[in-house]
Protein backbone atom coordinates (compact mmCIF):
# COMPACT_ATOMS: atom_id res chain seq x y z
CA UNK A 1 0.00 0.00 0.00
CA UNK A 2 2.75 2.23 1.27
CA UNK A 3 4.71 1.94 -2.65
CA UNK A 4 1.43 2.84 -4.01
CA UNK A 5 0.72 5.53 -2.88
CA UNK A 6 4.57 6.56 -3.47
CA UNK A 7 3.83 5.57 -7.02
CA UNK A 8 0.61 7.69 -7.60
CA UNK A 9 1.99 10.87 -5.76
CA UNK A 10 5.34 10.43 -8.07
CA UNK A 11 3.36 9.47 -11.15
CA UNK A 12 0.66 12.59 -10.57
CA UNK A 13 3.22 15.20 -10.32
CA UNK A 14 5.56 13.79 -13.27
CA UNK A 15 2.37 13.81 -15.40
CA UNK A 16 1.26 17.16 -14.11
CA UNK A 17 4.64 19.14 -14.93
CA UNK A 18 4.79 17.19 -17.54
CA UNK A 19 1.07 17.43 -19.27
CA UNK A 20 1.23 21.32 -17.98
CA UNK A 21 4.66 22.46 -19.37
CA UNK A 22 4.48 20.09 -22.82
CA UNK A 23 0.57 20.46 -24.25
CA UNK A 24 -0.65 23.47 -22.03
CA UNK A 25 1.47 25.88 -24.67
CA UNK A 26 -0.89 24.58 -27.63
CA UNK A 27 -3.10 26.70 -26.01
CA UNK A 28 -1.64 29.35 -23.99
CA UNK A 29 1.47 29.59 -26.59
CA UNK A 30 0.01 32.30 -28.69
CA UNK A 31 -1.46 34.27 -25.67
CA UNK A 32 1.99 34.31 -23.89
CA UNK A 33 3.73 35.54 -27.69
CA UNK A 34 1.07 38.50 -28.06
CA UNK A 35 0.84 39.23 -24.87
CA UNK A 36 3.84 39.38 -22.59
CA UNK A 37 5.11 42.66 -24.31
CA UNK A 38 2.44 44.57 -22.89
CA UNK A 39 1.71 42.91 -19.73
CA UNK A 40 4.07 41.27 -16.28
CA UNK A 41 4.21 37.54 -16.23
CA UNK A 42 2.46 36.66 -13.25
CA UNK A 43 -0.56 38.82 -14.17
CA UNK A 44 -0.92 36.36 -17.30
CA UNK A 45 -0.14 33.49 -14.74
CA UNK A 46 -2.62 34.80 -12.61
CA UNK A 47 -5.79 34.83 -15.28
CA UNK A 48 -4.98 31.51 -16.94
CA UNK A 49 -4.74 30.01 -13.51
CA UNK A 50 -8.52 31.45 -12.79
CA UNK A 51 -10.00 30.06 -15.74
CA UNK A 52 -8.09 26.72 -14.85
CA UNK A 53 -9.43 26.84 -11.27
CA UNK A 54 -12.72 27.35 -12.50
CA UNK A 55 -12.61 25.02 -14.69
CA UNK A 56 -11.71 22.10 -11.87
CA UNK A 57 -14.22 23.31 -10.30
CA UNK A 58 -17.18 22.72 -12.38
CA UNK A 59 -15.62 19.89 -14.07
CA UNK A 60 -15.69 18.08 -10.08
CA UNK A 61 -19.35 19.81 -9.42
CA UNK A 62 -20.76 18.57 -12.80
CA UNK A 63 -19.06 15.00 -13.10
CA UNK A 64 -19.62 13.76 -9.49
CA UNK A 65 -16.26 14.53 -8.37
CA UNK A 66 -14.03 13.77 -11.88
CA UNK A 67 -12.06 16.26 -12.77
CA UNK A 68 -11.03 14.61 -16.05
CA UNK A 69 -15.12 15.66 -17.39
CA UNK A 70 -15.78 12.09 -17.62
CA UNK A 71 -12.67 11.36 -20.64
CA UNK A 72 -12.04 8.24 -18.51
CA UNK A 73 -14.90 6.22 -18.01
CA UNK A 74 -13.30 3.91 -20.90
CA UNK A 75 -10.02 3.73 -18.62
CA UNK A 76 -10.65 2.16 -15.17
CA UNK A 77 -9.23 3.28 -12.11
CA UNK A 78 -5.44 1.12 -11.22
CA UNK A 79 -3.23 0.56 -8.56
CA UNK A 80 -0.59 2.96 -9.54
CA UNK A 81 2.97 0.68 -10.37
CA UNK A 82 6.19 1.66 -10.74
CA UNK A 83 5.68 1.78 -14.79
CA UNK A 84 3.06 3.92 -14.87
CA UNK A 85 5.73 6.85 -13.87
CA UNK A 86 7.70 5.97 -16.95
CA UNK A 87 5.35 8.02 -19.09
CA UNK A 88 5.70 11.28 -17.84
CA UNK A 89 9.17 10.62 -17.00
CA UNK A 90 10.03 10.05 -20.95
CA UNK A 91 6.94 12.89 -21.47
CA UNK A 92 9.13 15.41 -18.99
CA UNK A 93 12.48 14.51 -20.87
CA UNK A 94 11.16 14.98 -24.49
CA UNK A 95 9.28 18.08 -23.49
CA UNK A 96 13.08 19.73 -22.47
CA UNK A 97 14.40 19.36 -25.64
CA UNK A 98 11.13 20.90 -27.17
CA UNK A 99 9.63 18.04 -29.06
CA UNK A 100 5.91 18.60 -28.90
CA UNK A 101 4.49 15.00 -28.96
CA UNK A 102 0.79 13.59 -27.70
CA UNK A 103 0.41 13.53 -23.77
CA UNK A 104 -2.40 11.82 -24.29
CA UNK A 105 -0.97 8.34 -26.27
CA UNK A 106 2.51 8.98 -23.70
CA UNK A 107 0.68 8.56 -20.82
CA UNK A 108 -2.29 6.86 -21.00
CA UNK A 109 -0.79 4.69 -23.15
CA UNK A 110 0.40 3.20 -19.83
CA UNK A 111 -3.28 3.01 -18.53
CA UNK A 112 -5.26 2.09 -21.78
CA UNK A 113 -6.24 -1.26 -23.79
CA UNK A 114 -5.25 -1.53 -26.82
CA UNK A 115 -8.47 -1.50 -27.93
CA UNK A 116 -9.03 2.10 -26.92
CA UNK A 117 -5.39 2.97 -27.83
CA UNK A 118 -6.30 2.05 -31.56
CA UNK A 119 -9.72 4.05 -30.90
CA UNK A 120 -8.04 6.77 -29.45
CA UNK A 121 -5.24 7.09 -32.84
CA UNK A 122 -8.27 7.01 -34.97
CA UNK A 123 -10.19 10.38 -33.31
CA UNK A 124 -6.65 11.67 -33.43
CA UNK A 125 -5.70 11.46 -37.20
CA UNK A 126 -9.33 12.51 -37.93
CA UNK A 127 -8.71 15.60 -35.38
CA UNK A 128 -5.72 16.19 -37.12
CA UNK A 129 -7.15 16.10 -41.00
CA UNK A 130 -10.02 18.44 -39.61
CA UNK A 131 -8.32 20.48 -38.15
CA UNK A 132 -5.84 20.83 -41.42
CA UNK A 133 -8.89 20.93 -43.58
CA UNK A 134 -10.60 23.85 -41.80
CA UNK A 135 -7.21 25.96 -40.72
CA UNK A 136 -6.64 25.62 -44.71
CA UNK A 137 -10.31 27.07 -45.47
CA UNK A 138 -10.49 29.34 -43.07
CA UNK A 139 -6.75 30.86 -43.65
CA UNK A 140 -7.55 31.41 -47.58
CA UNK A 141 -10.40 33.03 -46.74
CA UNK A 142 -8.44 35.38 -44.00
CA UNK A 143 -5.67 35.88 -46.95
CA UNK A 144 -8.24 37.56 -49.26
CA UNK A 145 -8.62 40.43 -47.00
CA UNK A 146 -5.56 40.62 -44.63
CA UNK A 147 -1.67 39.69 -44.73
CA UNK A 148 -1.05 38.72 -41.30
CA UNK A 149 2.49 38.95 -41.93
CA UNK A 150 3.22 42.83 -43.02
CA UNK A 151 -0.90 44.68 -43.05
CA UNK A 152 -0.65 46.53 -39.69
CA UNK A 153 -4.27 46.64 -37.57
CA UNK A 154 -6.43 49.90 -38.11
CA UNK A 155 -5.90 51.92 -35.11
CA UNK A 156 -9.47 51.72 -34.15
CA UNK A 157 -9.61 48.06 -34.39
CA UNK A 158 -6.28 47.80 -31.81
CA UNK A 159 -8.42 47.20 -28.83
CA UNK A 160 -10.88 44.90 -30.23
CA UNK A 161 -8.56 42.76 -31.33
CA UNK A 162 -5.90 42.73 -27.97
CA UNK A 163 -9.14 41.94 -25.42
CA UNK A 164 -10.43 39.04 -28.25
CA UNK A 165 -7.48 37.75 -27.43
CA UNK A 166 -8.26 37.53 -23.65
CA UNK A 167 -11.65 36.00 -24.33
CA UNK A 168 -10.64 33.30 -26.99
CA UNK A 169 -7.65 32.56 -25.04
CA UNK A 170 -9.93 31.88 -22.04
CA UNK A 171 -12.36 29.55 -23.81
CA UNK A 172 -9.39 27.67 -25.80
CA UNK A 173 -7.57 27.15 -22.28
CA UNK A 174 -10.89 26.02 -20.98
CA UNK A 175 -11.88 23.17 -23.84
CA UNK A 176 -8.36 22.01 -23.50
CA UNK A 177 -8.61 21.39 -20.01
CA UNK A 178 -11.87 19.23 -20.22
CA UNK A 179 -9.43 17.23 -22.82
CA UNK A 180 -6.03 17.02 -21.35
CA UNK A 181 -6.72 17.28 -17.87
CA UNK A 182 -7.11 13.37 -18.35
CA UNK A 183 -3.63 12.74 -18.94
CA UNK A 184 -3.19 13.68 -15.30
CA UNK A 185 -6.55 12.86 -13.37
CA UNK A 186 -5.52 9.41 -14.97
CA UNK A 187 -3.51 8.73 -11.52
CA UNK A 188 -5.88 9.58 -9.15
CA UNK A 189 -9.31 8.42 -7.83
CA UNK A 190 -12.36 9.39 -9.92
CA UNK A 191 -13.67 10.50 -7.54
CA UNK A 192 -11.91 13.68 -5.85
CA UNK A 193 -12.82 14.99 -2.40
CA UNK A 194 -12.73 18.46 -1.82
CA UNK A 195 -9.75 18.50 -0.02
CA UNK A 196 -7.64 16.31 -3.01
CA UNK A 197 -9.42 18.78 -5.39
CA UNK A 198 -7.72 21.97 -3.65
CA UNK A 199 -4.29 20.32 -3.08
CA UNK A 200 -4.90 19.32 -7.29
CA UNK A 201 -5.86 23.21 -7.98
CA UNK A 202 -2.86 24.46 -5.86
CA UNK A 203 0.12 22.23 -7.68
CA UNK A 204 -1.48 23.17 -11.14
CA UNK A 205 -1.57 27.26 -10.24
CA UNK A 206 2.23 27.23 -9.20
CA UNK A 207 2.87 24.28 -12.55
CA UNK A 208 1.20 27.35 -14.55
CA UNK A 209 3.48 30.49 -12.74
CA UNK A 210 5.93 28.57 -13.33
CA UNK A 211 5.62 28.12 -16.85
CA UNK A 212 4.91 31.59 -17.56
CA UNK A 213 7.80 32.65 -15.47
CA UNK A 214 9.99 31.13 -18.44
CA UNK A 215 7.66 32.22 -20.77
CA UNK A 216 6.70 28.53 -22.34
CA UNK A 217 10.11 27.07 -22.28
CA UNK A 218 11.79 25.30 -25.00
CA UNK A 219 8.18 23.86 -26.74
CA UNK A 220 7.18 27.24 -27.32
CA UNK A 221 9.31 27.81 -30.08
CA UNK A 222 6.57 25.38 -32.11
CA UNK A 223 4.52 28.25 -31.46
CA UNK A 224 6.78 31.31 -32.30
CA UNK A 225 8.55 29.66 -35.56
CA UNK A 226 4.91 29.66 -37.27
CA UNK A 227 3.72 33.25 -39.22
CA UNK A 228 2.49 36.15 -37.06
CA UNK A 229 1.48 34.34 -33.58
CA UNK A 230 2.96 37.15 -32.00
CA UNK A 231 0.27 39.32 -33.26
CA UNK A 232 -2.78 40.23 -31.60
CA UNK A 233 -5.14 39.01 -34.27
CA UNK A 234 -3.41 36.26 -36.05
CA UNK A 235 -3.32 34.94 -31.88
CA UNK A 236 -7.15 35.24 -31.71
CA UNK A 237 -8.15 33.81 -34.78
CA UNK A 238 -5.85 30.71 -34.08
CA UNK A 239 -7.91 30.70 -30.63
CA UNK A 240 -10.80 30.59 -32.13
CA UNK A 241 -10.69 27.41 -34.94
CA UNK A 242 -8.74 25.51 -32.18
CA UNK A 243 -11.22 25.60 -29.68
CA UNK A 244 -14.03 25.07 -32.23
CA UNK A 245 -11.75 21.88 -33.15
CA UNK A 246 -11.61 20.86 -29.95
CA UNK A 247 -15.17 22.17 -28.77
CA UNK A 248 -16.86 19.64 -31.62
CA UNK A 249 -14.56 16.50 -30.73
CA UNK A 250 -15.19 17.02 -26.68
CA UNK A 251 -19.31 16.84 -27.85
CA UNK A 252 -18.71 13.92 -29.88
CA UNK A 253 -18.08 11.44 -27.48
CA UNK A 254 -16.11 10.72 -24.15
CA UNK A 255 -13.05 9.01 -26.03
CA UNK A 256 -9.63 11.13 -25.18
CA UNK A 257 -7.50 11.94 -27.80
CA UNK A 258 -5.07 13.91 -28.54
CA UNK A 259 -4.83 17.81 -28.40
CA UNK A 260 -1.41 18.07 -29.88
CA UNK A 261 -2.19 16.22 -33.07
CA UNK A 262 -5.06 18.85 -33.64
CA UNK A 263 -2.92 21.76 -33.19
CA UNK A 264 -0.25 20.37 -35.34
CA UNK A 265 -2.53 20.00 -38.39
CA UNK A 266 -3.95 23.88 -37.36
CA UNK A 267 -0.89 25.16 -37.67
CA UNK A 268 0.03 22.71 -41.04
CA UNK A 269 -2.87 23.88 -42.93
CA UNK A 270 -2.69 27.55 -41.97
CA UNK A 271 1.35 27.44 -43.20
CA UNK A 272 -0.10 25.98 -46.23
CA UNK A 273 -2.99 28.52 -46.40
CA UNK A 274 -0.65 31.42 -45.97
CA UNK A 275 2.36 29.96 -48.30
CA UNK A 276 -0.98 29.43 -51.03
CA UNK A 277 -1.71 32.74 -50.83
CA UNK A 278 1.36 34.48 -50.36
CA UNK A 279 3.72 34.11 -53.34
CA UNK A 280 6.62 35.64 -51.12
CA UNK A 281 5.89 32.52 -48.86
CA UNK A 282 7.42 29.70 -50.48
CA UNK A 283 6.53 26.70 -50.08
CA UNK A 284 10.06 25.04 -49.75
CA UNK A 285 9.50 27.38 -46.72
CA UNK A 286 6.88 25.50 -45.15
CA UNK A 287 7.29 22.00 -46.10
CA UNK A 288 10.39 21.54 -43.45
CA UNK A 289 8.22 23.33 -40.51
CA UNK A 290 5.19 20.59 -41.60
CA UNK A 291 7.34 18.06 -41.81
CA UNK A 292 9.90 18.41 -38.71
CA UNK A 293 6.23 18.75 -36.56
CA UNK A 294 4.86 15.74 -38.06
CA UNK A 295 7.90 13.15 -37.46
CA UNK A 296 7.61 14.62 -33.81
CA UNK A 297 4.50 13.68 -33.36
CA UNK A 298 5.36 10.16 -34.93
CA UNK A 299 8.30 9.56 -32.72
CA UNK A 300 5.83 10.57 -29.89
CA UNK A 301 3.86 7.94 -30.96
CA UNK A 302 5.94 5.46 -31.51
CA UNK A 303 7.50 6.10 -27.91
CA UNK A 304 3.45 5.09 -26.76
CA UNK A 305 3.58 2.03 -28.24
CA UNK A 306 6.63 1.01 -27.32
CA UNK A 307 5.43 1.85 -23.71
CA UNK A 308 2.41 -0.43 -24.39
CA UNK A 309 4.42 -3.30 -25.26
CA UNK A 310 6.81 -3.40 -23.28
CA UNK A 311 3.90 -3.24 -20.31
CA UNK A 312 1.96 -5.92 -21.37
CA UNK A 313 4.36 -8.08 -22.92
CA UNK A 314 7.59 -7.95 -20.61
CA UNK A 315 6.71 -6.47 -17.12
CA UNK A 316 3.18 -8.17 -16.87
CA UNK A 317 3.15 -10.91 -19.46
CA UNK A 318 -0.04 -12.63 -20.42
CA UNK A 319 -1.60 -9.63 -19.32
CA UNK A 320 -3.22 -7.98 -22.84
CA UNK A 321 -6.37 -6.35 -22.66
């Protein structure tokens, strides 16, 4: 009982650093890049760490105590082993040297059949097409009227578009968290008392001033690298096809997948939107940016199901689900 419980408290705050500092910059990336020349570190800290409070909150109130908004009633509850902290150990590694791969197939990859593992790939690569396929649309529609790159905002448009910002950033943040909060909640009850609830809150608000204290770390410069995120509105209208991305696949059905395949193919078929539009943007420009995200994700998988194997068919043998 005793190397349980030193399992799950080792395994929960791996994932939690790890889950927070590695996938929470798909959505708080282009907030921190438009917004930390205008505004102090912890202030940012401090609003994105209200929204994720909040969101806790009425994920616990409105799921009878699961935090994870009910993404794991297709993954049991375990007794937490010594293997199940390999995930976010690899996840914390991978994340310093800035490779953005899925939380979601690193660490529940651990925790999930294989069953659900294949079903879980499949929402992915459909997540990621979509999200391609729309980012494209939407970006050649965007291009007809505005070169994010080089038109400068109208003066009386400034404000609109720095306080969208704030608002999509707020409801992206949000839909993420009923996703990839998961990926953590996976080591704990499903069931939270209040009192685990507020010691989960409390580790995730200093996770998140932490992370804005070095401004994203090494994964944000997936983020930066890409045209215009610094800007105001390129920032919110990213915000706002993510989260509707996100928003449609979280109504679908209670499966998890994952959140960084979806903003990888954003970001792919805006490049390509952009580079189609733009005949300054090459695209033997864009086609290494695509490609260098893609065989990270890849690896990242690839790293799951190795994890997968090696659990079920060295450490536990005849144990396949």
């Amino acid at each position: 009982m005793e190397m349980t419980l030193i399992y799950t408290v080792i395994g929960f705050a791996l994932a939690g650093y790890s889950v927070i500092a590695n996938d929470s910059i798909q959505t708080l990336g282009t907030f921190i890049a438009s917004k930390k020349k205008w505004f102090k570190w912890y202030i940012l800290a401090g609003s994105a760490s209200a929204v994720m409070i909040f969101a806790l909150a009425w994920g616990w109130y409105s799921y009878d105590g699961d935090i994870s908004y009910g993404r794991l009633t297709r993954i049991p509850y375990q007794e937490i082993q010594w293997y199940h902290a390999v995930a976010p150990a690899i996840l914390l590694l991978l994340t310093r040297i800035g490779i953005p791969v899925s939380t979601t197939f690193l660490v529940l990859s651990a925790f999930a059949s294989t069953v659900v593992l294949e079903k879980m790939l499949l929402k992915s690569v459909v997540g990621y097409g979509l999200a391609a396929m729309v980012a494209y649309i939407a970006w050649i529609v965007v291009s007809k009227f505005i070169n994010e790159k080089l038109d400068e905002v109208d003066e009386k448009y400034i404000g609109f578009w720095r306080n969208a910002v704030w608002v999509s950033s707020g409801w992206l943040w949000w839909v993420w968290l009923s996703h990839d909060v998961a990926n953590i909640a996976v080591y704990l009850p499903r069931q939270l008392d209040l009192t685990l609830l507020l010691i989960v809150m409390a580790y995730f608000t200093a996770l998140l001033f932490y992370i804005f204290y070095i401004q994203g770390g090494p994964i944000q410069k997936v983020v930066l690298e890409k045209t215009g995120t610094r800007y105001a509105r390129s920032a919110t209208i990213i915000n706002v096809i993510y989260a509707g991305v996100l928003f449609y696949f979280k109504e679908l059905n209670d499966l998890p997948m994952s959140t960084t395949w979806v903003f990888v193919g954003l970001l792919c078929g805006r490049e390509l939107a952009i580079s189609t539009m733009n005949k300054e943007y090459k695209f033997k420009y864009v086609f290494p940016l695509i490609g260098k995200d893609f065989l990270k994700m890849i690896f990242g998988l690839s790293v799951s199901v190795g994890i997968v194997l090696a659990i079920h068919y060295i450490i536990i043998p005849n144990s396949w689900f």
